[in-house]
PDB file of N, CA and C in Angstrom:
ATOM      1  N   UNK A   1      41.553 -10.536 -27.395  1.00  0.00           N
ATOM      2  CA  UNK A   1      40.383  -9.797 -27.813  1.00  0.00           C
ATOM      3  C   UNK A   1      39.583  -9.382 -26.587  1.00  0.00           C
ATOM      4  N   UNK A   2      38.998  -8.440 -26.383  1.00  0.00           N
ATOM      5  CA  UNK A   2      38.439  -7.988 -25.383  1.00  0.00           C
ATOM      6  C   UNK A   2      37.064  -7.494 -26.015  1.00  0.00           C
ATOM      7  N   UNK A   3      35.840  -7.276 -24.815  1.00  0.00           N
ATOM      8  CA  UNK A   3      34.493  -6.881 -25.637  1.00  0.00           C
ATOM      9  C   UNK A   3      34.361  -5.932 -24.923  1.00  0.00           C
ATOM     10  N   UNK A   4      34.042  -4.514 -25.522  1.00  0.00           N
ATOM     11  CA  UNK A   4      33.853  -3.421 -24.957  1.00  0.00           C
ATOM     12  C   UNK A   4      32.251  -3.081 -25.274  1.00  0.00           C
ATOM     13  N   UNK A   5      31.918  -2.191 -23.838  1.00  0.00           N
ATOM     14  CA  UNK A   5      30.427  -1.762 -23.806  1.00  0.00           C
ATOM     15  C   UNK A   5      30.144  -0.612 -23.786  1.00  0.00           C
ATOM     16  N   UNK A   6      29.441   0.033 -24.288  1.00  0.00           N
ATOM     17  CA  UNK A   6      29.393   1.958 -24.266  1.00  0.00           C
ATOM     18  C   UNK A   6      27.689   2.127 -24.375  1.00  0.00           C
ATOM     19  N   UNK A   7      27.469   3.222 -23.909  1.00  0.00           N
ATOM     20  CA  UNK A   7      26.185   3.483 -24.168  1.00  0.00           C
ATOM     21  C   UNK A   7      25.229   4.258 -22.966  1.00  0.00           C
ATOM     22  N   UNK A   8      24.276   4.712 -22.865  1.00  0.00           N
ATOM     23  CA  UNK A   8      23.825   5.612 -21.956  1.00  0.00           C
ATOM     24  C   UNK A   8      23.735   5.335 -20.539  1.00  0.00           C
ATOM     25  N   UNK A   9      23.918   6.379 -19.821  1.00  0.00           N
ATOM     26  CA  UNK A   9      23.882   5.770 -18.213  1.00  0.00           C
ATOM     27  C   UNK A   9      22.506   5.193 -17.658  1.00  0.00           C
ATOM     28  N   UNK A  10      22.742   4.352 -17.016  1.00  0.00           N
ATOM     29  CA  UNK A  10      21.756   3.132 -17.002  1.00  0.00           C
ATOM     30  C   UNK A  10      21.002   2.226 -18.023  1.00  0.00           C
ATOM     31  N   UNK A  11      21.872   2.232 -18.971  1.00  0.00           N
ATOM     32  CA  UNK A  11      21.306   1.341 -20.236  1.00  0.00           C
ATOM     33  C   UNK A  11      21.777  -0.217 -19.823  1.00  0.00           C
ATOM     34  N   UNK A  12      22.380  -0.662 -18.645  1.00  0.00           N
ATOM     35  CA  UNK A  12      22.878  -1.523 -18.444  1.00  0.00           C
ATOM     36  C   UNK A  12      24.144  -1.899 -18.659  1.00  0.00           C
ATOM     37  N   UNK A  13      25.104  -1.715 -18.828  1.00  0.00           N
ATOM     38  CA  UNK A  13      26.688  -1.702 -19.289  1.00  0.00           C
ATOM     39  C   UNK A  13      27.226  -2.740 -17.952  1.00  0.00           C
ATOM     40  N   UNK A  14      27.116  -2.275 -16.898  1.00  0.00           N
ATOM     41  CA  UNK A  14      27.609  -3.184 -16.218  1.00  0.00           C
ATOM     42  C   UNK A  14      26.986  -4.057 -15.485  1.00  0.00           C
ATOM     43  N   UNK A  15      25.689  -4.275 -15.576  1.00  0.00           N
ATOM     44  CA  UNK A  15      24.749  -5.793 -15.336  1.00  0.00           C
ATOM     45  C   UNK A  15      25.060  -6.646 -16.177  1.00  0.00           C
ATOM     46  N   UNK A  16      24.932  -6.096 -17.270  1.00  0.00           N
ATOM     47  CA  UNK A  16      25.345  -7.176 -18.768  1.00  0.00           C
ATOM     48  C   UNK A  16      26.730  -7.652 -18.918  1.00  0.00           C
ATOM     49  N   UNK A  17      27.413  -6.326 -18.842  1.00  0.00           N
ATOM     50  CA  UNK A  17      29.015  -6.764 -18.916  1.00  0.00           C
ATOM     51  C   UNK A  17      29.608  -8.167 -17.917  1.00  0.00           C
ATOM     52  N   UNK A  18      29.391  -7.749 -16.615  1.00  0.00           N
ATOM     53  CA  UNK A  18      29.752  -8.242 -15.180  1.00  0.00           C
ATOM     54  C   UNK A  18      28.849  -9.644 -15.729  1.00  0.00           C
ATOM     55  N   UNK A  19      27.439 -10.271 -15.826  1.00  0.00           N
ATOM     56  CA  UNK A  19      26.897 -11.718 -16.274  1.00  0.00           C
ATOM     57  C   UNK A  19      27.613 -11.943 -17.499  1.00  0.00           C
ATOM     58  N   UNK A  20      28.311 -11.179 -18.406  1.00  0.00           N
ATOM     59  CA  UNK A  20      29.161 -12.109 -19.672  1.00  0.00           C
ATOM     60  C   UNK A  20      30.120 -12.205 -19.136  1.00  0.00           C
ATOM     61  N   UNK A  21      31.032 -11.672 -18.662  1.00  0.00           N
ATOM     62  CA  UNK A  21      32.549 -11.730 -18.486  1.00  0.00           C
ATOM     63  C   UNK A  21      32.281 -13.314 -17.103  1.00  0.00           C
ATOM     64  N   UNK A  22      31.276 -13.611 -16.369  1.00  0.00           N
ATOM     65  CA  UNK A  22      31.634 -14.236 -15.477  1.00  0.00           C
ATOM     66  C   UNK A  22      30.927 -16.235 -16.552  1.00  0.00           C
ATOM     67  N   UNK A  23      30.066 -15.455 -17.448  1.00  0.00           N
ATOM     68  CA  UNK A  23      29.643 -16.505 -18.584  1.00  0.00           C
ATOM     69  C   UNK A  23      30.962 -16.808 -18.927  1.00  0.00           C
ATOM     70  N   UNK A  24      31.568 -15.849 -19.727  1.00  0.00           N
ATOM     71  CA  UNK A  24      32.889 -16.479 -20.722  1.00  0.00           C
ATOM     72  C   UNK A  24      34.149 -16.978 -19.477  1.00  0.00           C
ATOM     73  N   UNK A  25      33.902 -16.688 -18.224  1.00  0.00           N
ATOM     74  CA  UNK A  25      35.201 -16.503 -17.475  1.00  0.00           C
ATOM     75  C   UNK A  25      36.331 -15.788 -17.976  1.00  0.00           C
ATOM     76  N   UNK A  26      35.916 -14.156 -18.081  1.00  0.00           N
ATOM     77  CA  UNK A  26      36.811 -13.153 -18.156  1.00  0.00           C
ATOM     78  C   UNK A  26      36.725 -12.765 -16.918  1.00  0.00           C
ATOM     79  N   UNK A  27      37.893 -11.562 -16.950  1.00  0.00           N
ATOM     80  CA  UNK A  27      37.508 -10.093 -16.454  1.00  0.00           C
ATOM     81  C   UNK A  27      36.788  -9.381 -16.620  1.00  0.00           C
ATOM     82  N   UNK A  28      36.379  -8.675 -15.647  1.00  0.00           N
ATOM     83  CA  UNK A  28      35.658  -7.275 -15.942  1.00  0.00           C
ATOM     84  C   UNK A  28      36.286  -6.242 -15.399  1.00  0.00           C
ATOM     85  N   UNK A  29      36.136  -5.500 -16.206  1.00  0.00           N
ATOM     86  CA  UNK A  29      36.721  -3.896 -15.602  1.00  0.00           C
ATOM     87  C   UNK A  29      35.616  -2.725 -16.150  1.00  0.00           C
ATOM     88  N   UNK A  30      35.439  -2.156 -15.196  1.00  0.00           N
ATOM     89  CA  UNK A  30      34.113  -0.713 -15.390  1.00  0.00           C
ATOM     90  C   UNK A  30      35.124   0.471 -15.244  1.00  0.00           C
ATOM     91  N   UNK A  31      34.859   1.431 -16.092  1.00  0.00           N
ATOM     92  CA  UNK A  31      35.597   2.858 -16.002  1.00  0.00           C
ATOM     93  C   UNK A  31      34.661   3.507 -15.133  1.00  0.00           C
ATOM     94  N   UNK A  32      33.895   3.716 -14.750  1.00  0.00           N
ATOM     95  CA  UNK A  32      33.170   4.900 -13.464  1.00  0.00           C
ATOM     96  C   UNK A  32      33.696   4.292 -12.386  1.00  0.00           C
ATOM     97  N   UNK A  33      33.809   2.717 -11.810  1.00  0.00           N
ATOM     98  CA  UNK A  33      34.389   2.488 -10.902  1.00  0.00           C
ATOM     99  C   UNK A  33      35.653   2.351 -10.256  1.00  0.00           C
ATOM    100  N   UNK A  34      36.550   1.917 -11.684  1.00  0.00           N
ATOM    101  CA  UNK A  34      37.679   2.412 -11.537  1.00  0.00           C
ATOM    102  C   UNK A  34      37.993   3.928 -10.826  1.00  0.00           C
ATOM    103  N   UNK A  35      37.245   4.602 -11.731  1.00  0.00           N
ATOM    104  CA  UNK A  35      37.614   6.214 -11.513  1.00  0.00           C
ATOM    105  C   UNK A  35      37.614   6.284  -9.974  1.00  0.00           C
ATOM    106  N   UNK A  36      36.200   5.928  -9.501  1.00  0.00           N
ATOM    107  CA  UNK A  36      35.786   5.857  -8.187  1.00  0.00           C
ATOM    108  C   UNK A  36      37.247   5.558  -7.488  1.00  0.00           C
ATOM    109  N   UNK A  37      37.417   4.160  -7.800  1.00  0.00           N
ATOM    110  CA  UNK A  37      38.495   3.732  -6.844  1.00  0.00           C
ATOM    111  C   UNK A  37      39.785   4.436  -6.560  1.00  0.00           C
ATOM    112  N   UNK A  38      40.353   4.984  -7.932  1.00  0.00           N
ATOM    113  CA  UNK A  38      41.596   5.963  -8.261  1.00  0.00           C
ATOM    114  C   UNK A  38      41.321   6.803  -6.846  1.00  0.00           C
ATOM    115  N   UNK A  39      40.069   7.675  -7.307  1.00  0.00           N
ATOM    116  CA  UNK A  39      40.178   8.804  -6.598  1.00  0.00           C
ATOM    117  C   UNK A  39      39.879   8.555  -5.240  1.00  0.00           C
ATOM    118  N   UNK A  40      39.040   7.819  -4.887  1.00  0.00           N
ATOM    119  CA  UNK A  40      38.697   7.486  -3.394  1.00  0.00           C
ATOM    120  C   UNK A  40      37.691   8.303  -3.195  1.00  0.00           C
ATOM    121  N   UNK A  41      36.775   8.769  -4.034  1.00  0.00           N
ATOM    122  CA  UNK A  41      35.359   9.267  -4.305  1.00  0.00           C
ATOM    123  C   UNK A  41      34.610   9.576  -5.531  1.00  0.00           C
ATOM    124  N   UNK A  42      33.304   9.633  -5.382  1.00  0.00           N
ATOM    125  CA  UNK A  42      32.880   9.611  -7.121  1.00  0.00           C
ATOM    126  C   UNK A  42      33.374  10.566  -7.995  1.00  0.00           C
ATOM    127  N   UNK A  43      33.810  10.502  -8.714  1.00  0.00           N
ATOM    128  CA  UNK A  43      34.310  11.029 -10.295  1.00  0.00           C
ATOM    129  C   UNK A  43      33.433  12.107 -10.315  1.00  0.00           C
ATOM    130  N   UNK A  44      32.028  12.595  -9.957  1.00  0.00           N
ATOM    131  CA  UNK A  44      31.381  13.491  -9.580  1.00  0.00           C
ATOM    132  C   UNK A  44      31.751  14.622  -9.078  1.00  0.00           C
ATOM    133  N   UNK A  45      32.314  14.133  -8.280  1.00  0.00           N
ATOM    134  CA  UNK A  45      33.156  15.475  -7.308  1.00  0.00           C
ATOM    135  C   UNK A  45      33.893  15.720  -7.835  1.00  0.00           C
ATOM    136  N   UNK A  46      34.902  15.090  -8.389  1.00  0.00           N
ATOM    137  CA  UNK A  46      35.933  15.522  -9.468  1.00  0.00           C
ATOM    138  C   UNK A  46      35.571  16.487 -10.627  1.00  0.00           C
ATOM    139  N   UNK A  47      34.281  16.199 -11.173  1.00  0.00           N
ATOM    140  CA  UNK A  47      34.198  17.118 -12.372  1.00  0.00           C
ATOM    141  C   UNK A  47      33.457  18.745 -11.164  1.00  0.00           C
ATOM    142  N   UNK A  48      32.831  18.534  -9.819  1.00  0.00           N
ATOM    143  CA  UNK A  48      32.611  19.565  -9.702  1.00  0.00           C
ATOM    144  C   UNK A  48      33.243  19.828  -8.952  1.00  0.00           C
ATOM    145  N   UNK A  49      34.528  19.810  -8.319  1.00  0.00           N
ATOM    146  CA  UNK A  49      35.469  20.411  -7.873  1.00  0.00           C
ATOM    147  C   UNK A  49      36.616  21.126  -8.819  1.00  0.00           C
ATOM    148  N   UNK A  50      36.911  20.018  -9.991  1.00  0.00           N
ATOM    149  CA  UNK A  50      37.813  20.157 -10.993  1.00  0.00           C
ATOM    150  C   UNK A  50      37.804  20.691 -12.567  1.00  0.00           C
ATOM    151  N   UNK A  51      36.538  20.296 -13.025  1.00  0.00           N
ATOM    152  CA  UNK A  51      35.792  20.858 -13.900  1.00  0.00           C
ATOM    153  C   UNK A  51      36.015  19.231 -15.018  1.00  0.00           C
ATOM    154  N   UNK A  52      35.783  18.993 -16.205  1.00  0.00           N
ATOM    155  CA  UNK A  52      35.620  18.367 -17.171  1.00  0.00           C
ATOM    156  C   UNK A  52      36.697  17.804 -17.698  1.00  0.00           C
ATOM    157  N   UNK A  53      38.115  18.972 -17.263  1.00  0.00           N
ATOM    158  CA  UNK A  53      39.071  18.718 -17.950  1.00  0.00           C
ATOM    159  C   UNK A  53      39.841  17.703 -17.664  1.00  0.00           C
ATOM    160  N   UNK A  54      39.583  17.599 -15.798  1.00  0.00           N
ATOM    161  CA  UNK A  54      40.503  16.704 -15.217  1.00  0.00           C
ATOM    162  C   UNK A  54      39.673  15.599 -15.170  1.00  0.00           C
ATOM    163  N   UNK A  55      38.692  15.585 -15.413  1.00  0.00           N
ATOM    164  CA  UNK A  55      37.669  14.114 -15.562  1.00  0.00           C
ATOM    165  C   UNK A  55      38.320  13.696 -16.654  1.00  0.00           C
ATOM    166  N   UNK A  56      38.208  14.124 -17.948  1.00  0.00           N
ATOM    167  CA  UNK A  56      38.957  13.751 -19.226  1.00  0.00           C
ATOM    168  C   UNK A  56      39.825  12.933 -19.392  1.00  0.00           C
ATOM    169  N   UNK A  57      40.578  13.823 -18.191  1.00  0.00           N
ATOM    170  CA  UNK A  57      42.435  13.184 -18.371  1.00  0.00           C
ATOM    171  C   UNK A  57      42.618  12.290 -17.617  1.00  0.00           C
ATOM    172  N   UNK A  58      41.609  12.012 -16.286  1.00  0.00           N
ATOM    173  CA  UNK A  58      42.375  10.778 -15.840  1.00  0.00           C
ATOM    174  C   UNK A  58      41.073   9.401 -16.855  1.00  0.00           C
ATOM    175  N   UNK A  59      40.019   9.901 -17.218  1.00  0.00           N
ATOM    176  CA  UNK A  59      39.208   8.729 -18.399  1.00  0.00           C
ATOM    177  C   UNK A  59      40.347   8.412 -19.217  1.00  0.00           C
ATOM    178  N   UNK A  60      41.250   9.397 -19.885  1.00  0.00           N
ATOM    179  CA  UNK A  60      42.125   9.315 -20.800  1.00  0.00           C
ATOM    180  C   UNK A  60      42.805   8.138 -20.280  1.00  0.00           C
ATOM    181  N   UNK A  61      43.695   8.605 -19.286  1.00  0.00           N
ATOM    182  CA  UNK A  61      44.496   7.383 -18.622  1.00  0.00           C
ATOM    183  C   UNK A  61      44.283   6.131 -18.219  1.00  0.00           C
ATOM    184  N   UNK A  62      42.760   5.458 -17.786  1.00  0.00           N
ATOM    185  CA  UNK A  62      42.374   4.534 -17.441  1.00  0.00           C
ATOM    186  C   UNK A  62      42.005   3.763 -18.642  1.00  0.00           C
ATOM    187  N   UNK A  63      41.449   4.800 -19.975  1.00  0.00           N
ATOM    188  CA  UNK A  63      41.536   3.784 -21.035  1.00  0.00           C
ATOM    189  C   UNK A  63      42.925   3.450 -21.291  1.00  0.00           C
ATOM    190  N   UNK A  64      43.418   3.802 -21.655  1.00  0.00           N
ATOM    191  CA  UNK A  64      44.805   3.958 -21.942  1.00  0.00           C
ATOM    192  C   UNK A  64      45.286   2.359 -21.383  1.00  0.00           C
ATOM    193  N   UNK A  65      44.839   2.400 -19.956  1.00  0.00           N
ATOM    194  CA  UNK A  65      45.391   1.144 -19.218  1.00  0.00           C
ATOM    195  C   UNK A  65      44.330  -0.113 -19.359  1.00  0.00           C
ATOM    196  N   UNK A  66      43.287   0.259 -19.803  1.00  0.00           N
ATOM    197  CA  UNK A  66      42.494  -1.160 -20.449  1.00  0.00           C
ATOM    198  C   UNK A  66      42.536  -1.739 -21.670  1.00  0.00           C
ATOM    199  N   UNK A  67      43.119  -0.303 -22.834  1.00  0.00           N
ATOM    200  CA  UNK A  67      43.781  -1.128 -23.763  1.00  0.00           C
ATOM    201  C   UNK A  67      44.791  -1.623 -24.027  1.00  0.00           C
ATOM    202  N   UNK A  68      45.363  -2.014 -23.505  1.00  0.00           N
ATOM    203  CA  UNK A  68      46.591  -2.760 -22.776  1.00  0.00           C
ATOM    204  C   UNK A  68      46.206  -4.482 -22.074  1.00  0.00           C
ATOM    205  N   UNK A  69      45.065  -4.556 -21.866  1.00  0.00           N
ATOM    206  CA  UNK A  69      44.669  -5.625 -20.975  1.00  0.00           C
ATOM    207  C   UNK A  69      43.875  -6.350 -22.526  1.00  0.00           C
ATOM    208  N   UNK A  70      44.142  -7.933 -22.309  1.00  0.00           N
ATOM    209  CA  UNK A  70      43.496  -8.344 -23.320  1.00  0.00           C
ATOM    210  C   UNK A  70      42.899  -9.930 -22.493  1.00  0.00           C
ATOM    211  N   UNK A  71      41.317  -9.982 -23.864  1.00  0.00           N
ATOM    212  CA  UNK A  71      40.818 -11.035 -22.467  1.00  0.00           C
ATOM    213  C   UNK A  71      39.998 -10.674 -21.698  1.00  0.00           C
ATOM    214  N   UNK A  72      39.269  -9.318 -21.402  1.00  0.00           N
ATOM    215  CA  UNK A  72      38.187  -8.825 -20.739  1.00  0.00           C
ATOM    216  C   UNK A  72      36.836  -8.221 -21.344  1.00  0.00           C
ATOM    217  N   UNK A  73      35.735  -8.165 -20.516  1.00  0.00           N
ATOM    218  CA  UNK A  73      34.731  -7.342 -20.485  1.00  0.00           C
ATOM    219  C   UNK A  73      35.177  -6.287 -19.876  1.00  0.00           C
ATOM    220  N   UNK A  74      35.140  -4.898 -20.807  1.00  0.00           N
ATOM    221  CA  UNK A  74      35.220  -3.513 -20.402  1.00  0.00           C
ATOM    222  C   UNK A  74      33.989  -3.160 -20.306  1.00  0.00           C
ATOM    223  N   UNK A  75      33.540  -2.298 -19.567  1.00  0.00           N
ATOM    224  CA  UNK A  75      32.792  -1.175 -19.568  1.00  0.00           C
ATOM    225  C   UNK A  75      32.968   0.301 -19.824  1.00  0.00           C
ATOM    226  N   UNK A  76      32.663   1.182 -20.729  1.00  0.00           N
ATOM    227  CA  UNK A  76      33.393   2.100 -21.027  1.00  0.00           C
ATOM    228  C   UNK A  76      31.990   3.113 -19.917  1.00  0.00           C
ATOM    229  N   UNK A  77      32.452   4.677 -20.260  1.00  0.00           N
ATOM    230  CA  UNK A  77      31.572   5.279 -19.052  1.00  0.00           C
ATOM    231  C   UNK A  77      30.330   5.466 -19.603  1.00  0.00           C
ATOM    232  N   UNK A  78      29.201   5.648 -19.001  1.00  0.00           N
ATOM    233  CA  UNK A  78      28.136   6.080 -19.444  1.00  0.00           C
ATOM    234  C   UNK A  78      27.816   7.631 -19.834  1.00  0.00           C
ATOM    235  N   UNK A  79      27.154   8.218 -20.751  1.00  0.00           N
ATOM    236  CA  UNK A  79      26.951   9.310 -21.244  1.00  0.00           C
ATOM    237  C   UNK A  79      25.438   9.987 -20.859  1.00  0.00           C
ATOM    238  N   UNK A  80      25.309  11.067 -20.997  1.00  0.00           N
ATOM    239  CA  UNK A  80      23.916  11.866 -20.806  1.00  0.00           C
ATOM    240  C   UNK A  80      23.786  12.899 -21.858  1.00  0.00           C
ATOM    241  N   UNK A  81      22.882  13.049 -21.975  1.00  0.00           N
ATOM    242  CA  UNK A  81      22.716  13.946 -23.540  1.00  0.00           C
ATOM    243  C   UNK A  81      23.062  15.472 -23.249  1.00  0.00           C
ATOM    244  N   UNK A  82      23.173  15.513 -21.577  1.00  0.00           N
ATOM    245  CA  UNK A  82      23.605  16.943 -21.566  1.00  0.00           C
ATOM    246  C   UNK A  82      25.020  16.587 -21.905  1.00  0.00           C
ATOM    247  N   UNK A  83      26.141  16.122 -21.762  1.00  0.00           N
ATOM    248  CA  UNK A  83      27.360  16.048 -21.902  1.00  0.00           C
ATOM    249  C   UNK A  83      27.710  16.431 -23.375  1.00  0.00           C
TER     250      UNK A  83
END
């Protein structure tokens, strides 16, 4: 079973996540940082170099690879009401 977190950017997702997962002694895994790490710069640049679509597809893929993992605190990405 894994506990997943969603919700607006800076609503806390990964302060909260990161103090439970180290409470329960899970994992944690964050999708913006992941992304970060994939690319070897913020996911930012990606949507404004690349546009939305390729942000999408590699979010697509990284969930993809956390639901697969069982036993963690996820963080899913944060949202903005322009999105």
């Amino acid at each position: 079973m894994n506990i997943y977190f969603c919700g607006m950017i800076g609503s806390g997702k990964t302060t909260i996540g990161r103090r439970l997962a180290h409470s329960l002694a899970l994992d944690f895994y964050d999708l913006d940082q992941e992304m970060d790490r994939i690319l070897g710069y913020s996911f930012h640049r990606l949507v404004e170099d690349e546009g939305w679509v390729a942000f999408r597809e590699l979010e697509y893929s990284i969930c993809k690879r956390f639901a697969a993992i069982d036993n963690a605190i996820i963080c899913l990405g944060g949202r903005n009401r322009a999105l």
